[in-house]
Protein backbone atom coordinates (compact mmCIF):
# COMPACT_ATOMS: atom_id res chain seq x y z
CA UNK A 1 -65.15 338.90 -2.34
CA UNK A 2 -62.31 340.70 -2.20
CA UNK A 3 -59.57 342.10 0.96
CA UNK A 4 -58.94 345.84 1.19
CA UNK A 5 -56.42 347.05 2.99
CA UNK A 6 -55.11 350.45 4.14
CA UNK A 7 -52.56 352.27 6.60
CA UNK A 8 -55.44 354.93 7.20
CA UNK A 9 -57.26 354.58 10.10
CA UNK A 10 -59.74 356.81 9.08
CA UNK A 11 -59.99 354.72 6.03
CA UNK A 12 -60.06 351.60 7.70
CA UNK A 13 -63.13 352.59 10.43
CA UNK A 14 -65.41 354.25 7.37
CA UNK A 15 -65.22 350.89 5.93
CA UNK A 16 -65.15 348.35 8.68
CA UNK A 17 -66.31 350.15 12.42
CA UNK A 18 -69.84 349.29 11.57
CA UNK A 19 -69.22 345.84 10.98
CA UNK A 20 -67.16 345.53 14.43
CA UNK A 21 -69.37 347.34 16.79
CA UNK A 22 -72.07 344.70 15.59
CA UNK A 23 -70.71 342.39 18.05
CA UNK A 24 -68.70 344.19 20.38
CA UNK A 25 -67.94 341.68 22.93
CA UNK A 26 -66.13 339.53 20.47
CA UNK A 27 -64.14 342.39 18.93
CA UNK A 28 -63.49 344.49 22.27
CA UNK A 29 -59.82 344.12 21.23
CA UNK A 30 -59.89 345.67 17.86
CA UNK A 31 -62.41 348.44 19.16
CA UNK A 32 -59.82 349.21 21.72
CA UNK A 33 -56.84 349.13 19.41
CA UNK A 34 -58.24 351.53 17.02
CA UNK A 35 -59.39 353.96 20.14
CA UNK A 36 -55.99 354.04 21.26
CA UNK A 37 -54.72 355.05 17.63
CA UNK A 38 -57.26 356.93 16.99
CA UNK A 39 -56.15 359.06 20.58
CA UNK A 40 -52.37 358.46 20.56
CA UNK A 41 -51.85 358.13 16.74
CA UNK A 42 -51.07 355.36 14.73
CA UNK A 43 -47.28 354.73 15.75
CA UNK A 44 -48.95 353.98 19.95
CA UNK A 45 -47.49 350.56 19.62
CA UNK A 46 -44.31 350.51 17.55
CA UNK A 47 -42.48 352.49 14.91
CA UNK A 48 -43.55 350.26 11.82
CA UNK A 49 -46.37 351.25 10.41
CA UNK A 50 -49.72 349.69 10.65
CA UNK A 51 -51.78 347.80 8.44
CA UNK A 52 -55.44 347.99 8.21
CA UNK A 53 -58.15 345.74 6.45
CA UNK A 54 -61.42 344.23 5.75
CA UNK A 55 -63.12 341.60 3.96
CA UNK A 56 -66.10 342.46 1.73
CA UNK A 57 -68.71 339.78 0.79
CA UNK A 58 -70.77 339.28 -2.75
CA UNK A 59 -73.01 341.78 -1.94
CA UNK A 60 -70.70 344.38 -0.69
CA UNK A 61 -70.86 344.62 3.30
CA UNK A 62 -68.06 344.18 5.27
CA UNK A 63 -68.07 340.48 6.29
CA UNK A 64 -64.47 340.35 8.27
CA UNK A 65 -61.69 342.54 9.39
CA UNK A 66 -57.85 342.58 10.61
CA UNK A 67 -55.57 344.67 11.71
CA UNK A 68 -51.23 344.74 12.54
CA UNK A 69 -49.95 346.87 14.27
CA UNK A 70 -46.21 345.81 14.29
CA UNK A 71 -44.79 344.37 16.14
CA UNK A 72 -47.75 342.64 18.14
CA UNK A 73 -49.52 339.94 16.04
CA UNK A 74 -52.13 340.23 13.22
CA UNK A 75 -55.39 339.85 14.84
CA UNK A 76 -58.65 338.71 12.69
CA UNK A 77 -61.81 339.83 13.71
CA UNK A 78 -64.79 337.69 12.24
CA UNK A 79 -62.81 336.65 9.34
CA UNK A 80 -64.78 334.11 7.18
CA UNK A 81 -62.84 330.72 6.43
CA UNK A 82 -62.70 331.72 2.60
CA UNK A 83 -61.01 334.80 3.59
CA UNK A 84 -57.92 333.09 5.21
CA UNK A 85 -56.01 332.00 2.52
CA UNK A 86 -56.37 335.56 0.26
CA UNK A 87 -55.73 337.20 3.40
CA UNK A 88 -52.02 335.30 3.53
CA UNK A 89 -51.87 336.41 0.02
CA UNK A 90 -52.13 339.85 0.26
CA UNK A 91 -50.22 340.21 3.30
CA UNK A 92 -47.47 338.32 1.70
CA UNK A 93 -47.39 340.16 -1.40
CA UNK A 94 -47.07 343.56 0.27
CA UNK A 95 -44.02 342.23 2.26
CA UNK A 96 -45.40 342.34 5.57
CA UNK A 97 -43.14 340.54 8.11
CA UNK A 98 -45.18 338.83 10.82
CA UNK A 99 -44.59 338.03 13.96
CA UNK A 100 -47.72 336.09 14.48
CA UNK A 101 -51.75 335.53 13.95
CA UNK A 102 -54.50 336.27 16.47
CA UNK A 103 -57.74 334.14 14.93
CA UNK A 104 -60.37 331.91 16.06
CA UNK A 105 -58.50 328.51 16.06
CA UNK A 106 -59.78 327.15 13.12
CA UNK A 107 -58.82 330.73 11.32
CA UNK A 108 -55.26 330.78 12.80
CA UNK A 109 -54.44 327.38 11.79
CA UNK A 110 -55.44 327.64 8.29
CA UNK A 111 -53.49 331.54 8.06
CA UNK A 112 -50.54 329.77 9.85
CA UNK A 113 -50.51 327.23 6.81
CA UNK A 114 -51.26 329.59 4.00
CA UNK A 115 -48.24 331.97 5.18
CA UNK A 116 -46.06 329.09 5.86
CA UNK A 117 -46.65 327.85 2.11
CA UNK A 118 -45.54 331.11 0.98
CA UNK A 119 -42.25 331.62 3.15
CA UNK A 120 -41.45 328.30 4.55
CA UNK A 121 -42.03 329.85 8.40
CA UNK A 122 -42.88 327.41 11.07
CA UNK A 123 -45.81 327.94 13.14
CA UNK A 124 -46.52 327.09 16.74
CA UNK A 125 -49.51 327.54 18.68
CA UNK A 126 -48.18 329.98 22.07
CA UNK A 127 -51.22 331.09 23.52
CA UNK A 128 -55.34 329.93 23.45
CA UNK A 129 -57.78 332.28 25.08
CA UNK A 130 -61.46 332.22 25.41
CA UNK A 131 -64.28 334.96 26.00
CA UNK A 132 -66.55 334.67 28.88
CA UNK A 133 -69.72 335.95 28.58
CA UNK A 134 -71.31 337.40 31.98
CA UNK A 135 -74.73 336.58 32.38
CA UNK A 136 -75.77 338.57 35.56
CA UNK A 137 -74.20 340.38 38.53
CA UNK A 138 -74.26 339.08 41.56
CA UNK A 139 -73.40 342.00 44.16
CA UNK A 140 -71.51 339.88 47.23
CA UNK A 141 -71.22 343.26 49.29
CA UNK A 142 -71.37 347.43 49.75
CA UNK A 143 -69.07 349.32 51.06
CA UNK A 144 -69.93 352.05 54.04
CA UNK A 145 -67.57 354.46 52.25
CA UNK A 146 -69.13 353.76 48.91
CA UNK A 147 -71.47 357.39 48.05
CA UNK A 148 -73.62 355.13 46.58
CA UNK A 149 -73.91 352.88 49.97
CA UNK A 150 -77.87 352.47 50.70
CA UNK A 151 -78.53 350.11 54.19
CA UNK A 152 -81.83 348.68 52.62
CA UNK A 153 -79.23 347.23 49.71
CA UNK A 154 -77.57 344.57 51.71
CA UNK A 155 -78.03 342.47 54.74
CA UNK A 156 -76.26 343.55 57.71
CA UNK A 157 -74.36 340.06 57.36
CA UNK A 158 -73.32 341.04 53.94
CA UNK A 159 -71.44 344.15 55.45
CA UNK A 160 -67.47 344.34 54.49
CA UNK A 161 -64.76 346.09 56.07
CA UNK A 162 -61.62 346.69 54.19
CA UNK A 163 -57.90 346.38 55.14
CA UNK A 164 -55.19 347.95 54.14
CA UNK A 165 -53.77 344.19 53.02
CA UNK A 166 -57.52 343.17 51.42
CA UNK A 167 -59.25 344.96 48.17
CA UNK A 168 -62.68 344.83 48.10
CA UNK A 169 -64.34 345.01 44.84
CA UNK A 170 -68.51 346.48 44.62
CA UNK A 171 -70.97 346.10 41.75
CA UNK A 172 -72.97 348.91 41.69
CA UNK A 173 -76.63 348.67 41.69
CA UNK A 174 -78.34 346.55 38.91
CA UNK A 175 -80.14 349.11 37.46
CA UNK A 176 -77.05 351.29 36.88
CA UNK A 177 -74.11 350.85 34.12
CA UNK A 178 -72.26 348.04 35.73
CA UNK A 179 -68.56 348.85 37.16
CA UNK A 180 -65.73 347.84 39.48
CA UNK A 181 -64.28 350.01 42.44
CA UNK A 182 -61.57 349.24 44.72
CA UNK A 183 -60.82 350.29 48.11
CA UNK A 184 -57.46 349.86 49.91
């Protein structure tokens, strides 16, 4: 059990990609944040350099993740609770100055405490989110300007006409990837 961390990004995905695209709903943001490194280099979101890491278990796989990219928070991405406190540990002994912690609440409170045993920094709690998951699509109407408009998929009472002043917003059909178009 042991933290390994890197300013590599190349580094950082050979070790730790695998273990994030096994849930990729729950680490959308740190699948996104390497992408855009990966395509706009690692200095996209601030001078500083970033820092990368990952968590490995007993018996070698990657059980737990982070990343900073300065000067947005540190985010944790399935970070087991006996990873927390090394976690502060390391980052603290490499001198990292933080601005904050991205975690599962339970994970965020105990890094918040860890760090501020080591520098004496108060914590505050700024922002709780939560992920949604979708469970099924539920087109509400087509639009006749839509390519992909078919009359046998809707009702004619399901029929929408945009206005300049309205959006209207069209699943596509269910058996197709699922995305959102606009019209104005």
């Amino acid at each position: 059990m042991a933290w390994f961390t890197t300013e590599d990004l190349d580094e950082y995905l050979a070790a730790a990609e695998g273990f994030l695209r096994l849930r990729p709903a729950e680490n959308t943001v740190p699948l996104t944040v390497a992408a855009t490194l990966r395509a706009q280099g690692t200095r996209a979101f601030g001078e500083a350099a970033p820092l990368f890491g990952w968590w490995r278990a007993d018996d070698g796989t990657v059980a737990g993740a982070f990343h900073e990219t300065p000067p947005h928070p540190v985010l944790l991405a399935g970070v087991p609770q006996r990873a927390v406190e090394p976690l502060a540990e390391v980052l603290f002994a490499l001198g990292r100055r933080l601005s904050g912690i991205n975690a599962r609440v339970e994970a965020a409170e105990a890094f918040a405490a860890a760090w501020q045993r080591r520098t004496g920094a108060a914590w505050q709690v700024h922002m709780r989110q939560r992920l949604y998951r979708l469970q099924e699509l539920v087109a509400r109407f087509r639009l006749e300007s839509d390519p992909a408009w078919d009359e046998a998929d809707v009702d004619a009472d399901e029929a929408f006409e945009p206005t300049p002043r309205r959006r209207a917003n069209d699943w596509e059909r269910p058996h197709r990837d699922a995305s959102l178009r606009h019209a104005s």
